[in-house]
Each structure stands twice: as C-alpha cells, then as structure tokens.
N, C-alpha and C. Protein backbone atom coordinates (compact mmCIF):
# COMPACT_ATOMS: atom_id res chain seq x y z
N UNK A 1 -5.81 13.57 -15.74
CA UNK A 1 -6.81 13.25 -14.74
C UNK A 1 -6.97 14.45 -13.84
N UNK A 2 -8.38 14.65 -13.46
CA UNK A 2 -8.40 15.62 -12.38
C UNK A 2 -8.91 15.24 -11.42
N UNK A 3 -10.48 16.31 -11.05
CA UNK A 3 -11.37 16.44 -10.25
C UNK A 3 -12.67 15.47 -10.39
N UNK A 4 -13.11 14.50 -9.06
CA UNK A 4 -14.37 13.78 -9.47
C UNK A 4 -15.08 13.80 -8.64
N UNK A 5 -16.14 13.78 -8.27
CA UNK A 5 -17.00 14.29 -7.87
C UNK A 5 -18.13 13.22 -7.13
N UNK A 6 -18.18 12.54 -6.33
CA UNK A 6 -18.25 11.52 -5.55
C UNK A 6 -19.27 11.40 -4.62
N UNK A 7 -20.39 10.93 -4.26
CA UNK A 7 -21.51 10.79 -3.70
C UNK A 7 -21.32 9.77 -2.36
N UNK A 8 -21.33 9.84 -1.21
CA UNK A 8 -21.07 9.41 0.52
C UNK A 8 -22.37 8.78 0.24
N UNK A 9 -22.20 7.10 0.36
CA UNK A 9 -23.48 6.48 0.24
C UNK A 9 -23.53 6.25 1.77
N UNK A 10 -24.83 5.42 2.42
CA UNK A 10 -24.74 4.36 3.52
C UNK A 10 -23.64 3.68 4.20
N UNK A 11 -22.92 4.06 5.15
CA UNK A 11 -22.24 3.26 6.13
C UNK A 11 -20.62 4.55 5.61
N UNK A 12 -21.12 5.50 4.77
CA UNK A 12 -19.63 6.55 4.42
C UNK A 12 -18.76 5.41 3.05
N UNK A 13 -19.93 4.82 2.46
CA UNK A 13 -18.95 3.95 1.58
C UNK A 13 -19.03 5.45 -0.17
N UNK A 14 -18.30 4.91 -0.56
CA UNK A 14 -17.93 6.09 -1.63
C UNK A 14 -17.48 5.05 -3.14
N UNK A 15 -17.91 5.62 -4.27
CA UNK A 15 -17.11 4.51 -5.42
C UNK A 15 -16.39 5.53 -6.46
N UNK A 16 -15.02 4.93 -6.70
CA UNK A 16 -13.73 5.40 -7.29
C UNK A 16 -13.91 5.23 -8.86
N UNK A 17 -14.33 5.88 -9.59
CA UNK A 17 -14.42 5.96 -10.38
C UNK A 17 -13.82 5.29 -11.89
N UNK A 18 -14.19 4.76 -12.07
CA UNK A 18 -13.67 3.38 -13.16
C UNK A 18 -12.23 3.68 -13.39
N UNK A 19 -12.40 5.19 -14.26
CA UNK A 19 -11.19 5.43 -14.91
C UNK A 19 -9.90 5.42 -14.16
N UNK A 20 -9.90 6.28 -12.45
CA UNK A 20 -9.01 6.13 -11.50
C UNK A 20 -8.60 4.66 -10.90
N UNK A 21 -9.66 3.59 -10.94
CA UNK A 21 -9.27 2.75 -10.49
C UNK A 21 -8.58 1.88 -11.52
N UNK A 22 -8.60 1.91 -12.97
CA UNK A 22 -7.84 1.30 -13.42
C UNK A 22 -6.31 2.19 -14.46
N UNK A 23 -6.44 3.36 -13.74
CA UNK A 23 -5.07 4.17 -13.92
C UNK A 23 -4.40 3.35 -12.80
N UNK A 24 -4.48 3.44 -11.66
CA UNK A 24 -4.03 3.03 -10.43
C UNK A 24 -3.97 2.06 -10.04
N UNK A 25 -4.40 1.21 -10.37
CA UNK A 25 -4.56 -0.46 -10.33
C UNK A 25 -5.28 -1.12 -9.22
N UNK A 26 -5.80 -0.47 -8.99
CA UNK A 26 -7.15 -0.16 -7.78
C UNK A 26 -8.10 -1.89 -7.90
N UNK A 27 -7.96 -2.30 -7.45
CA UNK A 27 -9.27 -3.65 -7.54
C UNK A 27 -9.82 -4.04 -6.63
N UNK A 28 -10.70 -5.04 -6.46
CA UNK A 28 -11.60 -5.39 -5.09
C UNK A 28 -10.38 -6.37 -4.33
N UNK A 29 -10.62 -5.33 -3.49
CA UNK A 29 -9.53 -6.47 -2.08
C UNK A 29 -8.27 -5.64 -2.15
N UNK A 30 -8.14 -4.37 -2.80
CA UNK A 30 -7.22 -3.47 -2.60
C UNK A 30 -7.36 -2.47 -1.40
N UNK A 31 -6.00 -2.31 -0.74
CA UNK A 31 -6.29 -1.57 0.27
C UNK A 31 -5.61 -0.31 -0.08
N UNK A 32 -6.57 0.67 0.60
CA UNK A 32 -6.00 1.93 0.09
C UNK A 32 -5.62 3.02 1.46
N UNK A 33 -4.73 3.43 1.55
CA UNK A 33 -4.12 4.83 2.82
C UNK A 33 -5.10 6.11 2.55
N UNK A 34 -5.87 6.54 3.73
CA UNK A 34 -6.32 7.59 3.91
C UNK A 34 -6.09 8.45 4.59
N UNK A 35 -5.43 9.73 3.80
CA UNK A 35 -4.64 10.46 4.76
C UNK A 35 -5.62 11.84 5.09
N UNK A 36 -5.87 12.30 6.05
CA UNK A 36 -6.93 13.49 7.07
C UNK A 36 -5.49 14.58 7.06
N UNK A 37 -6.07 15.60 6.53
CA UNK A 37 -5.01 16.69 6.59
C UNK A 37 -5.59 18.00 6.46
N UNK A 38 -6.20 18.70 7.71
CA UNK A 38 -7.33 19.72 7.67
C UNK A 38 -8.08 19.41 7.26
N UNK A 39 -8.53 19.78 6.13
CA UNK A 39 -10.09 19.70 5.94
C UNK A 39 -10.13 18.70 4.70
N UNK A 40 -9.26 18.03 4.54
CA UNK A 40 -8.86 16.99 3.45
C UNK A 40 -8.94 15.60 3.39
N UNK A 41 -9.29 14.55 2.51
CA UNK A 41 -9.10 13.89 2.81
C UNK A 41 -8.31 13.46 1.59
N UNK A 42 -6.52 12.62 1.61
CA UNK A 42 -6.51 11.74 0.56
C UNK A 42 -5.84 10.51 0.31
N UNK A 43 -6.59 9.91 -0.53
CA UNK A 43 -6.27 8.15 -0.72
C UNK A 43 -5.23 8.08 -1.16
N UNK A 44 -4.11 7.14 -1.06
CA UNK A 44 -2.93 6.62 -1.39
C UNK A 44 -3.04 5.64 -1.98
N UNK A 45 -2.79 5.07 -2.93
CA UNK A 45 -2.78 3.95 -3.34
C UNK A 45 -1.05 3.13 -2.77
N UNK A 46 -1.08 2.39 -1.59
CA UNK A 46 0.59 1.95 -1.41
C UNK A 46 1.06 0.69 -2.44
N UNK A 47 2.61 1.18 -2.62
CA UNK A 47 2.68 0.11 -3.40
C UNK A 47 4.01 -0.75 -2.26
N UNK A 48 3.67 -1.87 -3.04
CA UNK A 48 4.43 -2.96 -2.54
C UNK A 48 5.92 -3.48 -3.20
N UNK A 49 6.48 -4.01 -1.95
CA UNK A 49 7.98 -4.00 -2.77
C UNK A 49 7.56 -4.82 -4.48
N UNK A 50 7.03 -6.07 -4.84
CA UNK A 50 6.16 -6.38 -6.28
C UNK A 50 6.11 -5.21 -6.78
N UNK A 51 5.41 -4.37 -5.99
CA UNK A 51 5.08 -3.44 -7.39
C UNK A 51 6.11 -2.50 -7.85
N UNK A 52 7.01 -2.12 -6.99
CA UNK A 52 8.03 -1.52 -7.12
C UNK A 52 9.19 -1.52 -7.92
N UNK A 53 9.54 -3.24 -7.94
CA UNK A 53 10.33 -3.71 -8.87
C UNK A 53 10.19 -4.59 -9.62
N UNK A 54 9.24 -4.60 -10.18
CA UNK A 54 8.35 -5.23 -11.40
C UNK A 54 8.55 -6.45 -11.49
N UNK A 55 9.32 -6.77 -12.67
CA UNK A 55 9.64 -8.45 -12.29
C UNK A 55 10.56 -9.28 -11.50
N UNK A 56 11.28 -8.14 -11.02
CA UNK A 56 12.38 -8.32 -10.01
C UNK A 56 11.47 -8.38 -8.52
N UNK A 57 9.66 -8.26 -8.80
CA UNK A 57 9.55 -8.22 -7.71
C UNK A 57 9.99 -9.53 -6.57
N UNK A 58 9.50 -10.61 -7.05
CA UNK A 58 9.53 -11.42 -5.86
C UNK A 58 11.33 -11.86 -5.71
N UNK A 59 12.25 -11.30 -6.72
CA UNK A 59 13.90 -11.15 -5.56
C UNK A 59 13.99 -10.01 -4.87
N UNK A 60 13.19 -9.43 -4.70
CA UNK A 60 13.19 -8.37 -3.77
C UNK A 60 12.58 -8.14 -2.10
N UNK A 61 11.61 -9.31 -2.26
CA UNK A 61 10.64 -10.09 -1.32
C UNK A 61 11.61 -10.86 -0.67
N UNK A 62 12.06 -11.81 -1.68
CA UNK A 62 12.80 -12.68 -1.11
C UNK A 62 14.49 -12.03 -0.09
N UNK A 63 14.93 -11.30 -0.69
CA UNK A 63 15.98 -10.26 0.42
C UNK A 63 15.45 -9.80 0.51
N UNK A 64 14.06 -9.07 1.27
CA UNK A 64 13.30 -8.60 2.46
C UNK A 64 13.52 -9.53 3.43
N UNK A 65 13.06 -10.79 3.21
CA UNK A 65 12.85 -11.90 3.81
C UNK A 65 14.25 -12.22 4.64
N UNK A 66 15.45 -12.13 3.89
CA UNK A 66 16.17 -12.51 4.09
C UNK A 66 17.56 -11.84 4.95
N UNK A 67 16.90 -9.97 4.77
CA UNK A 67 17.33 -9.00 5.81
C UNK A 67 16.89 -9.36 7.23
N UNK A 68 15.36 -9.54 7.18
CA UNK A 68 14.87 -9.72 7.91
C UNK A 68 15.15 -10.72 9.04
N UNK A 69 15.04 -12.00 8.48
CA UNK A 69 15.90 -13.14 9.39
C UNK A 69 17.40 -12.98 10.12
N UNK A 70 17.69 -12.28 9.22
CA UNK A 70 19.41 -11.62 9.66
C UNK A 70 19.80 -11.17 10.95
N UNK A 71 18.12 -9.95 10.65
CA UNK A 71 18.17 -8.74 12.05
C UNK A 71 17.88 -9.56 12.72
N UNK A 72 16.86 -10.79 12.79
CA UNK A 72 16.29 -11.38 14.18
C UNK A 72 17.23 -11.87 14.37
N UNK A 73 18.16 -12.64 13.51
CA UNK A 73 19.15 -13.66 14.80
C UNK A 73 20.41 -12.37 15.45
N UNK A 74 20.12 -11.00 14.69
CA UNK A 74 21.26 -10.02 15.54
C UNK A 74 20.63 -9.73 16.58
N UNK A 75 19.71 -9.85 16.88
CA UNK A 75 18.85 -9.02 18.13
C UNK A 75 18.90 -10.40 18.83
N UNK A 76 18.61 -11.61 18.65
CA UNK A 76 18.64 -12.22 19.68
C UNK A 76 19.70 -12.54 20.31
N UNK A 77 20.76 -12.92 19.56
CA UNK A 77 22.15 -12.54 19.63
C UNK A 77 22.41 -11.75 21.01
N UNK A 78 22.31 -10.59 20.67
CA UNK A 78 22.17 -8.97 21.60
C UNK A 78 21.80 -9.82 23.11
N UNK A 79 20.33 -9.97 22.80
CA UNK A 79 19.57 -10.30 24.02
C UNK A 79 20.00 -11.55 24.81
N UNK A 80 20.66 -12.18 24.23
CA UNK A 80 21.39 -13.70 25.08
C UNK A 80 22.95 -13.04 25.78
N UNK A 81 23.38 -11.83 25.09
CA UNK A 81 24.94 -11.21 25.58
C UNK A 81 24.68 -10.60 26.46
C-alpha cells in the first residue's frame, strides 16, 4: 500500500479509499485519531483492547473492568483515611 490521493469535499469531509478501509477495518461508525504534525496530517486507526486480543478479547474487557473496580474501591479507601 502507498500513496492516495484524496479530494476535500463540502464541510472538509474526505473518502478513504475502499482498499485502505478494508485493509484496516475501517467501517461506518468507526472512529478514527487525527494526528496534526507540521504540515501533516495522520489518521490512526485505534485499536481496542477486542481488537488486540482477538478472541481473548472480551477476558480482557472483562479484567479491565475488573482492575478498574479495584482502583476505585483503593482510592476511596484513601479518601475516607
């Protein structure tokens, strides 16, 4: 994959080119990171803990979830001492 070449329609909307969007897994209702770096601009596609660990995604969600609850009862913890 390279270079594509991209036309700034009405309102600065722009379209990603078939092939990139389904290398990348790009679909409607995907959000994408735009990073400004001099005179640059570029898209990120972020991935999510799911996508990260494939079918392990949602036990991975789930201890997110479950770090998470941890820290809150340490901090409130904290804040009642």
């Amino acid at each position: 994959m390279g270079r594509y070449r991209v036309k700034v329609h009405r309102k600065g909307l722009i379209v990603i080119p078939a092939e990139v969007r389904r290398r990348l897994g790009i679909c409607e209702g995907s959000y994408l990171e735009l990073v400004v770096e001099d005179n640059s601009i570029r898209l990120i596609v972020p991935r999510s803990l799911r996508d990260a660990f494939g079918v392990d995604g949602e036990k991975a969600l789930e201890v997110a979830r479950l770090i998470s609850a941890s820290k809150r009862v340490e901090v409130e913890e904290e804040i009642r001492s």
